[in-house]
C-alpha atoms as a PDB file:
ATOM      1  CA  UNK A   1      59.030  25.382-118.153  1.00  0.00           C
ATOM      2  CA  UNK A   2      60.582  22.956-115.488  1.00  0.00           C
ATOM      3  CA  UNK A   3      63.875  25.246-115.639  1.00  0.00           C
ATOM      4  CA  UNK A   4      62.022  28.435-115.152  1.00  0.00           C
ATOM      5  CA  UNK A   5      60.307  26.634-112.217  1.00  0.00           C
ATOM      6  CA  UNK A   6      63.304  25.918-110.201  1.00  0.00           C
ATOM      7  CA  UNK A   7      64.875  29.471-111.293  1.00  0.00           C
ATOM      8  CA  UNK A   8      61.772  31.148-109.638  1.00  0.00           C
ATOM      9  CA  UNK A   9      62.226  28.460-106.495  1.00  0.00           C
ATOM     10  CA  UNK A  10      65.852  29.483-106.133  1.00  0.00           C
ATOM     11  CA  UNK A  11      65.073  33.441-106.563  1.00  0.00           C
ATOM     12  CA  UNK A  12      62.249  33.351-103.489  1.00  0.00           C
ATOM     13  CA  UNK A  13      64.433  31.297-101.695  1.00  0.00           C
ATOM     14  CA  UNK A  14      67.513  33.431-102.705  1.00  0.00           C
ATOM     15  CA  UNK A  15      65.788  36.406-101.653  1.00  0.00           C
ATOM     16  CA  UNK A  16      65.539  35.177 -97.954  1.00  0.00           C
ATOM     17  CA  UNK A  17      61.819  36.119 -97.752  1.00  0.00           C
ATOM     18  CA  UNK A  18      60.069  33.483 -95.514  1.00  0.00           C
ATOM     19  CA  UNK A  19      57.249  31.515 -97.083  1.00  0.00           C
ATOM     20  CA  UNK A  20      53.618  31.634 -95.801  1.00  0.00           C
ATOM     21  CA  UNK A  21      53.593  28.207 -93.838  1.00  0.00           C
ATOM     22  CA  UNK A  22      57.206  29.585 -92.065  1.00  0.00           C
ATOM     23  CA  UNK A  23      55.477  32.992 -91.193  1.00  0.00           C
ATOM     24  CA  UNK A  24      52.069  30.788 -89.859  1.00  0.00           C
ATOM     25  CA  UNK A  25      54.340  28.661 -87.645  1.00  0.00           C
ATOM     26  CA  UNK A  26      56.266  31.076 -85.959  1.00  0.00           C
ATOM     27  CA  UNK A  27      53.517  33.146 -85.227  1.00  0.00           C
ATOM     28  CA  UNK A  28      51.499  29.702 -83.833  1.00  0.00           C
ATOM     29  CA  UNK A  29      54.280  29.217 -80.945  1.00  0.00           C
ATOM     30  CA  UNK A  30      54.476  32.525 -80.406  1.00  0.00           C
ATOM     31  CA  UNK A  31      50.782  32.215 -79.330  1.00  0.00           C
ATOM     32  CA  UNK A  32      51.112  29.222 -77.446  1.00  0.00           C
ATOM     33  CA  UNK A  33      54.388  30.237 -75.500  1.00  0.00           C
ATOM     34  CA  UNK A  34      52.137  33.671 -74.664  1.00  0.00           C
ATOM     35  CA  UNK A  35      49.136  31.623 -73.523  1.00  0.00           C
ATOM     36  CA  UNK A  36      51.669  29.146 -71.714  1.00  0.00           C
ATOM     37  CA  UNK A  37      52.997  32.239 -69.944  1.00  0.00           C
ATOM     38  CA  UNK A  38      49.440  33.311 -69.050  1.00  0.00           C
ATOM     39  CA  UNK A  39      48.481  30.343 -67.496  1.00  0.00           C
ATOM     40  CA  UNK A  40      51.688  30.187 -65.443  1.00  0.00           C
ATOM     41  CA  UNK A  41      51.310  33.936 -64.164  1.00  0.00           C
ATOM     42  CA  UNK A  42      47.703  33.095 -63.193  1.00  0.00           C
ATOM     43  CA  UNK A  43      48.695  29.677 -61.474  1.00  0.00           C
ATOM     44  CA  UNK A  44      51.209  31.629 -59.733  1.00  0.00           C
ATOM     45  CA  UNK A  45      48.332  33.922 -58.682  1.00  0.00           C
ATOM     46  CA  UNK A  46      46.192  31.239 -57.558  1.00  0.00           C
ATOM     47  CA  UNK A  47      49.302  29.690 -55.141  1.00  0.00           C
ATOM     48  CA  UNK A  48      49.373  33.417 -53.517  1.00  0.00           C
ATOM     49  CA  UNK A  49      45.839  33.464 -53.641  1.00  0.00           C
ATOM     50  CA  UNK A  50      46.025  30.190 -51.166  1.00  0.00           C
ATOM     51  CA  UNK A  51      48.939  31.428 -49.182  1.00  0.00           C
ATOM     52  CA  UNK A  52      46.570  34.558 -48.317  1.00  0.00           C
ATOM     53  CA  UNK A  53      43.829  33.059 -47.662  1.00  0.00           C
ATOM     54  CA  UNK A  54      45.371  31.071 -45.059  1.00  0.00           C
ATOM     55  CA  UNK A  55      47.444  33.455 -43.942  1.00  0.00           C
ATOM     56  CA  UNK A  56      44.681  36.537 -43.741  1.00  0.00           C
ATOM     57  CA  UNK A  57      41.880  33.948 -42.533  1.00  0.00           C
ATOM     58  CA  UNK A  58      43.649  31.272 -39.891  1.00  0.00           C
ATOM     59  CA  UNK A  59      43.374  34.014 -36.649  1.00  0.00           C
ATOM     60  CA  UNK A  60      39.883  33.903 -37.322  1.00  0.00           C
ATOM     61  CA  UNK A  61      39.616  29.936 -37.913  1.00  0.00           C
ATOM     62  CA  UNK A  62      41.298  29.439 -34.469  1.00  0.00           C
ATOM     63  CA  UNK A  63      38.480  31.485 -32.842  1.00  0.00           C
ATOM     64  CA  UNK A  64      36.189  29.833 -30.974  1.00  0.00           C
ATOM     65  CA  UNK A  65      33.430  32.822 -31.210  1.00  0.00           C
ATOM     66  CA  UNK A  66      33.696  32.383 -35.167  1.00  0.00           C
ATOM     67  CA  UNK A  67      32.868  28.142 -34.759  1.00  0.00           C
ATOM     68  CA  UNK A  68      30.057  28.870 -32.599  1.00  0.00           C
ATOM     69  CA  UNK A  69      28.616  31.637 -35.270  1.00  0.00           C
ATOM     70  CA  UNK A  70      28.941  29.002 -37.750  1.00  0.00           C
ATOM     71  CA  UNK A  71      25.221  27.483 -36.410  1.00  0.00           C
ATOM     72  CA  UNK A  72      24.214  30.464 -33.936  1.00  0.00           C
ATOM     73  CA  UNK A  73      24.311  33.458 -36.594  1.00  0.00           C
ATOM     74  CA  UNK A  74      21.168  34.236 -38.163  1.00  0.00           C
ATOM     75  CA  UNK A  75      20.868  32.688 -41.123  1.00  0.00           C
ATOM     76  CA  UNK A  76      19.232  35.921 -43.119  1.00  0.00           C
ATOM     77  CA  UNK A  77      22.210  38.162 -41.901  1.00  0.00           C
ATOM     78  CA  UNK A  78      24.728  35.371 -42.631  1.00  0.00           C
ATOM     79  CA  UNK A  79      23.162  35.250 -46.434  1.00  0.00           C
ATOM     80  CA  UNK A  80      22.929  39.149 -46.544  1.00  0.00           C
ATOM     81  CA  UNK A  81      26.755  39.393 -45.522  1.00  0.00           C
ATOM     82  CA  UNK A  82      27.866  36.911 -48.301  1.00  0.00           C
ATOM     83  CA  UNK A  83      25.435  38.922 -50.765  1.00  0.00           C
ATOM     84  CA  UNK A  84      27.588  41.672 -50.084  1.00  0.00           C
ATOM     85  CA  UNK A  85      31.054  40.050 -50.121  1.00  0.00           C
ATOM     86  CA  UNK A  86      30.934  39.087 -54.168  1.00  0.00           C
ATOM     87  CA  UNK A  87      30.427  43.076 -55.270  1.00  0.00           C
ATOM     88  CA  UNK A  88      33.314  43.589 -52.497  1.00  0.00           C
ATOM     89  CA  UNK A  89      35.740  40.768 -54.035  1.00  0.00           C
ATOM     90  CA  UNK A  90      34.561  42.019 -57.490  1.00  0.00           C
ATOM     91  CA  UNK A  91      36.137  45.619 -56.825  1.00  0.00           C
ATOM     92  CA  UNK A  92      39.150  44.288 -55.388  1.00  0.00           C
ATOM     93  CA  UNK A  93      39.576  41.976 -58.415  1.00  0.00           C
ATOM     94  CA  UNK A  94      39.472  44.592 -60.441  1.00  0.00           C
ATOM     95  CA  UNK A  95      42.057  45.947 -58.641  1.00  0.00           C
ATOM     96  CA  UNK A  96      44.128  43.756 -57.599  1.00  0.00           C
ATOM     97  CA  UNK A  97      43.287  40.014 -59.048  1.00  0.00           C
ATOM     98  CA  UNK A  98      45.252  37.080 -59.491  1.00  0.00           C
ATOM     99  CA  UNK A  99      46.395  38.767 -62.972  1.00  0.00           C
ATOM    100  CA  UNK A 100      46.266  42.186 -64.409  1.00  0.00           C
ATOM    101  CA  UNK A 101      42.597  42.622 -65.086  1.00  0.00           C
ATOM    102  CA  UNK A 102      41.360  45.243 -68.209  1.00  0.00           C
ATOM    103  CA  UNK A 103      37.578  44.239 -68.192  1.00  0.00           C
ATOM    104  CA  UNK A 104      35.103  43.668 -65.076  1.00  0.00           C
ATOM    105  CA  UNK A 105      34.369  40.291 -66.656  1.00  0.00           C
ATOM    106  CA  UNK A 106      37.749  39.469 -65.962  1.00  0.00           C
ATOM    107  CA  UNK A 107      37.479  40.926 -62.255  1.00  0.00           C
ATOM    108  CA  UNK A 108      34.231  38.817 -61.653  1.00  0.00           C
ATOM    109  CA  UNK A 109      36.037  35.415 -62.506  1.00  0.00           C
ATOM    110  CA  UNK A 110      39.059  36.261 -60.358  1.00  0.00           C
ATOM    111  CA  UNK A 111      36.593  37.164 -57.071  1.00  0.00           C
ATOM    112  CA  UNK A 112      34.004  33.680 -58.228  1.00  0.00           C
ATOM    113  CA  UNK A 113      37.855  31.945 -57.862  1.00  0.00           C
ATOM    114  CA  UNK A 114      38.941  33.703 -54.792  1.00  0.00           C
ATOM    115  CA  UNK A 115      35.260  33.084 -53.332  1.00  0.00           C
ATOM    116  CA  UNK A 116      36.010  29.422 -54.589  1.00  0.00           C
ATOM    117  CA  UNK A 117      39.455  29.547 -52.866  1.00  0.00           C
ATOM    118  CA  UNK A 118      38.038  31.081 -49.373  1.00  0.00           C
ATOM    119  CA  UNK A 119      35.485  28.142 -49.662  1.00  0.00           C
ATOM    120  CA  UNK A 120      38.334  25.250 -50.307  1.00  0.00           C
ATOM    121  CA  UNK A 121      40.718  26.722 -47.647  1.00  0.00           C
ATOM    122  CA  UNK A 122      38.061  27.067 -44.675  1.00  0.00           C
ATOM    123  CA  UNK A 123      36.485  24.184 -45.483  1.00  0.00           C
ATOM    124  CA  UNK A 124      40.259  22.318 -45.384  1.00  0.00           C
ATOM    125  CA  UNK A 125      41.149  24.050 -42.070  1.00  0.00           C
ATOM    126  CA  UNK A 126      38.013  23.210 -40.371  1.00  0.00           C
ATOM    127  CA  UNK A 127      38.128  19.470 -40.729  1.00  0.00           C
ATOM    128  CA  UNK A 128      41.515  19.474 -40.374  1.00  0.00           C
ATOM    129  CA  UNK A 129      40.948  20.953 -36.403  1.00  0.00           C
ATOM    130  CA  UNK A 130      37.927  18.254 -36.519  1.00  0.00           C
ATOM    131  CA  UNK A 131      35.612  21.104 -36.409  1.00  0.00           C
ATOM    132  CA  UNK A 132      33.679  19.248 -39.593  1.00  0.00           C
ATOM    133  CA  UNK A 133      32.654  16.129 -38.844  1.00  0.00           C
ATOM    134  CA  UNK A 134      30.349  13.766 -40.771  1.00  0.00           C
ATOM    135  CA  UNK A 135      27.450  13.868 -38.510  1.00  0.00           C
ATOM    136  CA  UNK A 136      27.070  17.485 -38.035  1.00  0.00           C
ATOM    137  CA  UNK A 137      23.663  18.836 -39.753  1.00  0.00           C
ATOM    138  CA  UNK A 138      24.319  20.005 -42.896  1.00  0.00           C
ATOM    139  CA  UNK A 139      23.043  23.759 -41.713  1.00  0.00           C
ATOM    140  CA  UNK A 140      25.835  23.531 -39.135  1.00  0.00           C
ATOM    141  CA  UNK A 141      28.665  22.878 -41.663  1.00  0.00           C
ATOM    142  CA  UNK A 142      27.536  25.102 -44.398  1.00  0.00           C
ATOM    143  CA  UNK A 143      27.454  27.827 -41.714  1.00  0.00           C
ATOM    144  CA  UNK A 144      30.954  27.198 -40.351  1.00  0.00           C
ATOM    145  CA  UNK A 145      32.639  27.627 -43.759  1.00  0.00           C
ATOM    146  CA  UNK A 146      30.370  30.464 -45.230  1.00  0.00           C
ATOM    147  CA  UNK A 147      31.278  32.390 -42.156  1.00  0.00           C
ATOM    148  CA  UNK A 148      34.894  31.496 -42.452  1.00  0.00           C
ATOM    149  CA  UNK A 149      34.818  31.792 -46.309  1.00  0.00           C
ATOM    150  CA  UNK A 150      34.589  35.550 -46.341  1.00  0.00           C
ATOM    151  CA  UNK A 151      37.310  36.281 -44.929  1.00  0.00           C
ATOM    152  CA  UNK A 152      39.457  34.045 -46.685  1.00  0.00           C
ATOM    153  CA  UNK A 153      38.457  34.714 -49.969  1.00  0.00           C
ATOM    154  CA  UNK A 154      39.147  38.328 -49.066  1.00  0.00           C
ATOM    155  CA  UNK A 155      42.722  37.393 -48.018  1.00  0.00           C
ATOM    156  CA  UNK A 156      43.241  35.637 -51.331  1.00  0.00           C
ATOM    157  CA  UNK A 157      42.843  38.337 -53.268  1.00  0.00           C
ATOM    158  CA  UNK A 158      44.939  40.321 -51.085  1.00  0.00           C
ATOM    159  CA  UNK A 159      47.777  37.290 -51.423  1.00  0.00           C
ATOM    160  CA  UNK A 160      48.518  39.043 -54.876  1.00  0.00           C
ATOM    161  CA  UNK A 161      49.969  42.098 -53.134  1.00  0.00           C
ATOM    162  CA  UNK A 162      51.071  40.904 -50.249  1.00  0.00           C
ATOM    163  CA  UNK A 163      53.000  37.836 -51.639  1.00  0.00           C
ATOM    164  CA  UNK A 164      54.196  39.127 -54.783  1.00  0.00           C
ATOM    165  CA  UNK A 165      57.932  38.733 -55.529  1.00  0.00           C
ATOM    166  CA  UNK A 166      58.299  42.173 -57.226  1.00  0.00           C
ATOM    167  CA  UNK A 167      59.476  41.234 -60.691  1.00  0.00           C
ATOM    168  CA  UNK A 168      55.850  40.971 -62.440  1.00  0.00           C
ATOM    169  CA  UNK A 169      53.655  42.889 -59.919  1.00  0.00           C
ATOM    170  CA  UNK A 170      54.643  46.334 -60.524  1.00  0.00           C
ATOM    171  CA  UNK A 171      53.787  49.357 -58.419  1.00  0.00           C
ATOM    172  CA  UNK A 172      50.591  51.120 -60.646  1.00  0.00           C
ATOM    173  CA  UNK A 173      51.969  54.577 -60.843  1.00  0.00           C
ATOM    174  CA  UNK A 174      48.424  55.438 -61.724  1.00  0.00           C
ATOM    175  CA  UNK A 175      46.052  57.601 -59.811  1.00  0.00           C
ATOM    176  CA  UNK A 176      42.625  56.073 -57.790  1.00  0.00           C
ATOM    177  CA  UNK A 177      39.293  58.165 -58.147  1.00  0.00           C
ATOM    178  CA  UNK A 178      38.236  59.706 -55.012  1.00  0.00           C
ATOM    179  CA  UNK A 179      34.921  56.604 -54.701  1.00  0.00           C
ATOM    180  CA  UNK A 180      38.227  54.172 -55.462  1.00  0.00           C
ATOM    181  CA  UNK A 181      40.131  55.118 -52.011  1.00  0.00           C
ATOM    182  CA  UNK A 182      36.969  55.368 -50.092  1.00  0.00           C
ATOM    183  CA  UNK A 183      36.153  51.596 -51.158  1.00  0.00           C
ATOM    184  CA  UNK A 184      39.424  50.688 -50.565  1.00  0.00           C
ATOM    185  CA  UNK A 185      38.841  52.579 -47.307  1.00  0.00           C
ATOM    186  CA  UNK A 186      35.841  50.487 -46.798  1.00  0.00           C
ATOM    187  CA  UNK A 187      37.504  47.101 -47.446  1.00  0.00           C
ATOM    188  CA  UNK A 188      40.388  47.516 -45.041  1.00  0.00           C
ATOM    189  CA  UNK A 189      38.240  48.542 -42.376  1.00  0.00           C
ATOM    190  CA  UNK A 190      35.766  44.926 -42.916  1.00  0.00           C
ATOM    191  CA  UNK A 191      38.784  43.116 -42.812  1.00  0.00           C
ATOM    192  CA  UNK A 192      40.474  44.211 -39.446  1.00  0.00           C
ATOM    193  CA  UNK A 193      36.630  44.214 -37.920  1.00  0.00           C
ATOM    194  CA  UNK A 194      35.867  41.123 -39.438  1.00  0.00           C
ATOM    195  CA  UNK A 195      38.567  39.678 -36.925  1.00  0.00           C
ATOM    196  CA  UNK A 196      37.638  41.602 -33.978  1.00  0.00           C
ATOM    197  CA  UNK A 197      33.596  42.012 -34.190  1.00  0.00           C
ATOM    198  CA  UNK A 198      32.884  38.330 -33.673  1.00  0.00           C
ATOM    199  CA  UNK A 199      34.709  38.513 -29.874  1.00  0.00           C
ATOM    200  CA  UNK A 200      33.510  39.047 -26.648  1.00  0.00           C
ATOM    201  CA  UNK A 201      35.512  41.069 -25.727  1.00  0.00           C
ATOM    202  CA  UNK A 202      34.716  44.433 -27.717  1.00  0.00           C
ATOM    203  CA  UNK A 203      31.407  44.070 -25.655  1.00  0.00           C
ATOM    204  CA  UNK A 204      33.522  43.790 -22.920  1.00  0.00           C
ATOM    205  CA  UNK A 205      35.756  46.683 -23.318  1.00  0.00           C
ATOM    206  CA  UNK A 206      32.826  49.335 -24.375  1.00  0.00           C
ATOM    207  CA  UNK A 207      31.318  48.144 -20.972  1.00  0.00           C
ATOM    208  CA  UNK A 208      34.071  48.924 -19.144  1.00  0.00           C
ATOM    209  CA  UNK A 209      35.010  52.922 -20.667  1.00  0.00           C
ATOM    210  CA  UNK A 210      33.287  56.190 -19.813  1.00  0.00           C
ATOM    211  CA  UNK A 211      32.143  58.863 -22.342  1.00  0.00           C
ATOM    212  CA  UNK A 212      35.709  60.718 -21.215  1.00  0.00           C
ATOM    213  CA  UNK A 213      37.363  56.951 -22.471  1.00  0.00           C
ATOM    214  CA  UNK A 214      34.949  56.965 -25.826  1.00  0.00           C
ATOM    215  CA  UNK A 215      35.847  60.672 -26.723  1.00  0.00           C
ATOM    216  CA  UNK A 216      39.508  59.789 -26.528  1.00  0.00           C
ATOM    217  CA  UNK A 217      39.387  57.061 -28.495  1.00  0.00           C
ATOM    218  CA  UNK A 218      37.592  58.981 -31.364  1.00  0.00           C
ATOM    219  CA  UNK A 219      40.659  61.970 -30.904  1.00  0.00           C
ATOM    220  CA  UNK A 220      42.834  58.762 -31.488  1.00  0.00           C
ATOM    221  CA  UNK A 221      41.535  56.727 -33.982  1.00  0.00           C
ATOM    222  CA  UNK A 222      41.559  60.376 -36.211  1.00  0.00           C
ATOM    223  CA  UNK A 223      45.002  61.053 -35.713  1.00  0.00           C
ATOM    224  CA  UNK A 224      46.613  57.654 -36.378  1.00  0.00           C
ATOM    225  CA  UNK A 225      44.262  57.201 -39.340  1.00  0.00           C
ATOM    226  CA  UNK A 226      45.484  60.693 -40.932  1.00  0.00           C
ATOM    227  CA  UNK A 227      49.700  59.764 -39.459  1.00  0.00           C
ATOM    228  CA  UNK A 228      49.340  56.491 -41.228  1.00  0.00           C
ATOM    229  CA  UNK A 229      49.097  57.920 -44.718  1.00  0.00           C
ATOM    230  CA  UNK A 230      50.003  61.633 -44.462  1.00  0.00           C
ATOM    231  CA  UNK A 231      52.386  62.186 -42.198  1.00  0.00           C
ATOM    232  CA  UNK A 232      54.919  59.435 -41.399  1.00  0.00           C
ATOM    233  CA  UNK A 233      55.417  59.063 -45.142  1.00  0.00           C
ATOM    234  CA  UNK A 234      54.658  55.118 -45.601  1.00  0.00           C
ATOM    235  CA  UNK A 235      55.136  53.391 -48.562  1.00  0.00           C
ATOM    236  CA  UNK A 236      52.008  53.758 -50.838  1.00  0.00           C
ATOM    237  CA  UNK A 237      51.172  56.883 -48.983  1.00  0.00           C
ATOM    238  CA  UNK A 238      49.946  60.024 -50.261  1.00  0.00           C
ATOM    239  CA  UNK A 239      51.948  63.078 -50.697  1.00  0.00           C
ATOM    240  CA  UNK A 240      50.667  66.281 -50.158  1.00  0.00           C
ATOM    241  CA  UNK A 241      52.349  69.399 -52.256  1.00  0.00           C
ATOM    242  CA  UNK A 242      53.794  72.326 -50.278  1.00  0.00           C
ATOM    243  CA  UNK A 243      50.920  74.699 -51.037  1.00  0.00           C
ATOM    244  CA  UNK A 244      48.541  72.589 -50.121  1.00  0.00           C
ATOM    245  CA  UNK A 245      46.829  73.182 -47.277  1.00  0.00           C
ATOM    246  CA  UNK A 246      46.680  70.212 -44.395  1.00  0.00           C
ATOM    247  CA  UNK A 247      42.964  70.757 -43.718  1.00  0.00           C
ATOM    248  CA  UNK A 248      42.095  69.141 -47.120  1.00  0.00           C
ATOM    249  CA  UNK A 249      43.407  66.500 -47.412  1.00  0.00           C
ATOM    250  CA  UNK A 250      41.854  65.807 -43.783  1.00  0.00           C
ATOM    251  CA  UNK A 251      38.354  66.838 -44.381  1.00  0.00           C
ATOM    252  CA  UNK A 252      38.568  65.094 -47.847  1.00  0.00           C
ATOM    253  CA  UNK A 253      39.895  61.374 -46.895  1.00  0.00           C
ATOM    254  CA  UNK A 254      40.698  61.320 -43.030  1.00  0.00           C
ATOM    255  CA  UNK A 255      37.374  62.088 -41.836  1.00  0.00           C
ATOM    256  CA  UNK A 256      35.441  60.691 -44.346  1.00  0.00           C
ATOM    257  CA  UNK A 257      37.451  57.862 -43.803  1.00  0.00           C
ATOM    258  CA  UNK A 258      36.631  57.374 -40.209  1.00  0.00           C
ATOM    259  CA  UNK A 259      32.733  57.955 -40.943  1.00  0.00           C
ATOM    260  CA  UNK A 260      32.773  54.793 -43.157  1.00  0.00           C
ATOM    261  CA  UNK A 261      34.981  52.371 -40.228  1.00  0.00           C
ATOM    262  CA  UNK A 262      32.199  53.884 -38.284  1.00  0.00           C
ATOM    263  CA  UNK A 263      29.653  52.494 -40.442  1.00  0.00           C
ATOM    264  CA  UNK A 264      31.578  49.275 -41.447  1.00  0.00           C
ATOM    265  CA  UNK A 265      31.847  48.793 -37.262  1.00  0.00           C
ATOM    266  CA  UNK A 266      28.335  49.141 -36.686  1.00  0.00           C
ATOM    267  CA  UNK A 267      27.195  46.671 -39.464  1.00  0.00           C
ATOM    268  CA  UNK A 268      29.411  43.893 -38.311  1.00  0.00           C
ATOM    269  CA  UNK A 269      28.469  44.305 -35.041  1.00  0.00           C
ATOM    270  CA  UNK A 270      25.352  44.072 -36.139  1.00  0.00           C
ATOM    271  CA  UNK A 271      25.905  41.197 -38.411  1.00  0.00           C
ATOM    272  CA  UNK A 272      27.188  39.215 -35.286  1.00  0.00           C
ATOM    273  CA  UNK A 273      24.756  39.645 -33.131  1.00  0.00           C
ATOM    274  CA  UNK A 274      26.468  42.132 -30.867  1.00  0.00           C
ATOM    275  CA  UNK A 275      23.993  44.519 -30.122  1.00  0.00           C
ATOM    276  CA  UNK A 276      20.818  42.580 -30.198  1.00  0.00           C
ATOM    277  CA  UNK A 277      18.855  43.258 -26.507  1.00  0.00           C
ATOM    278  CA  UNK A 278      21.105  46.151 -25.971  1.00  0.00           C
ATOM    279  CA  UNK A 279      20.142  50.273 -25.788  1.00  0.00           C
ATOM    280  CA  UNK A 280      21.435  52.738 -27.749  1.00  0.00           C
ATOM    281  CA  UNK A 281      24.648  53.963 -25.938  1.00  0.00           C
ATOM    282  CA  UNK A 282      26.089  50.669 -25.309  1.00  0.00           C
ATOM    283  CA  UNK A 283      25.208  50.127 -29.017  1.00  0.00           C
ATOM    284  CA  UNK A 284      27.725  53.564 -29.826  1.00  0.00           C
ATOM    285  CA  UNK A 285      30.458  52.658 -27.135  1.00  0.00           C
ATOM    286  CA  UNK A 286      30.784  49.686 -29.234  1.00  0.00           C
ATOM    287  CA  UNK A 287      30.890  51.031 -32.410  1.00  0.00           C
ATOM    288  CA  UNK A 288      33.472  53.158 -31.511  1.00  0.00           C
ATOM    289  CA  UNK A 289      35.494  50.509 -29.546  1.00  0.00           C
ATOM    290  CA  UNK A 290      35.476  48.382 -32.994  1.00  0.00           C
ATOM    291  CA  UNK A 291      36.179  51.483 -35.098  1.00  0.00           C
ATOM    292  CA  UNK A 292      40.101  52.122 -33.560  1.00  0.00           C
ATOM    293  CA  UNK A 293      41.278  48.909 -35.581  1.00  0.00           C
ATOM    294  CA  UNK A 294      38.705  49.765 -38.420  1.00  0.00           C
ATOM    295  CA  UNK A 295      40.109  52.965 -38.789  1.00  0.00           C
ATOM    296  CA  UNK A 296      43.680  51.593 -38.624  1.00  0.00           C
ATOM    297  CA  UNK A 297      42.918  48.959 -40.996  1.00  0.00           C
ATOM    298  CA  UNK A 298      41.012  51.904 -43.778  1.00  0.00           C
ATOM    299  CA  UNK A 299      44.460  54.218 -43.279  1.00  0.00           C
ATOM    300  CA  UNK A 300      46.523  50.846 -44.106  1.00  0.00           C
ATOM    301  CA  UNK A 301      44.195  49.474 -47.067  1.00  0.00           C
ATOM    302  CA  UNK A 302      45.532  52.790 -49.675  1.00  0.00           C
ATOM    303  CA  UNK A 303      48.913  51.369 -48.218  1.00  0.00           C
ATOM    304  CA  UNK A 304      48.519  47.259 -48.677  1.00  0.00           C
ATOM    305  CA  UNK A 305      46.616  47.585 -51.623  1.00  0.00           C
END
């Protein structure tokens, strides 16, 4: 019995099959190397998330107008604009997150981080320019880094295609619905106005045009918006086909396009307290003042994102 033991021993291991425990093992580190290279590609993420965060979000930390929002801004339109921020960061995420994301559960924990990282980073800044300072009410400092916090959790996000080396963040050859471009649309738009709304000096320059000024600028803001990704072939940019007609592709994305940094324009300004005690012209001259770098910045988003 003991011989035909061994003689079985020596034909399995004869036979070069691997044994259970071998087979368990290898496919154990195999596991752990893939969750080891997980966690690196996401920490990676997180360090570009950072880098734009800072680099999105310092213009608008060096502004004086956004410090003095921090504790001027209403407080209900300062809540409702961070309300709307986490659905914004969520479709981003699921765009563009700190990893490639396959379920919206995934996108919501990649904008809570960003939102986490926007927090962190403003909150750094801001004490590090002694804009913080122990003995400020607490109302005063929670304001000052909510207000700076949505910006720079946007920017994190955006760190993953902006700072990207190239080697794991491929180009995704696939195609956007038409509601994907015009949120993307939407999201570049925020961004650029999210810089400018806050400053005196859109007031300033609305003041200062005439209707003939305002008209011009609307003529303008079109025609770069529909250049930009149509017709000086950018990267990301869309192609149009010979036989297709150049009227659609304006009527379907330019314009539309232009309607919603409109809109976006008008809420910020709105947000900031820019058109509070004012009529109803002065109210559109802005607008469209703060809609040339909205629209710029909606042409640019199908391109940066």
């Amino acid at each position: 019995m003991q011989k035909a033991g061994t003689g079985a021993a020596g034909r399995n291991k004869s036979s070069g099959r691997p044994d259970n425990t071998e087979t368990d093992d290898k496919a154990t580190a195999d596991s752990a190397n893939a969750e080891k290279a997980t966690a690196a590609k996401f920490a990676v993420g997180v360090g570009r998330g950072i880098g734009g965060a800072l680099l999105f979000a310092l213009p608008m930390q060096m502004t004086m107008e956004m410090w003095a929002l921090g504790f001027t801004m209403d407080r209900w339109r300062l809540v409702l604009l961070l309300v709307l921020t986490i659905p914004l960061l969520i479709g981003i995420s699921h765009r563009i997150g700190f990893e490639e994301t396959f379920s919206w559960k995934t996108a919501i924990r990649d904008a809570m981080i960003a939102f986490g990282i926007g927090i962190f980073t403003s909150a750094v800044t801001l004490c590090l320019f002694k804009l913080l300072m122990a003995d400020m009410p607490a109302q005063e400092i929670t304001g000052k880094i909510a207000v700076q916090a949505i910006p720079a959790s946007i920017g994190a996000l955006l760190g993953r295609s902006q700072l990207g080396s190239g080697k794991d963040d491929t180009e995704d050859d696939q195609k956007d619905s038409y509601g994907s471009e015009l949120f993307m649309m939407a999201v570049g738009a925020l961004f650029l106005n999210l810089n400018m709304a806050p400053t005196e000096e859109m007031i300033l320059i609305s003041y200062k045009m005439t209707p003939w000024h305002a008209l011009a600028t609307i003529v303008l803001s079109i025609t770069l918006m529909h250049a930009f990704v149509y017709a000086v072939s950018f990267k990301g940019g869309h192609e149009l086909s010979a036989d297709t007609p150049w009227w659609h592709a304006f009527v379907r994305f330019t314009l539309p396009g232009y309607v919603i940094a409109l809109l976006i324009s008008l809420y910020a300004l709105w947000s900031f307290e820019r058109l509070d005690g004012g009529s109803f012209t002065p109210a559109m001259m802005a607008m469209i003042v703060l809609a040339f770098p909205g629209a710029i910045g909606a042409a640019a988003a199908r391109l940066i994102l």
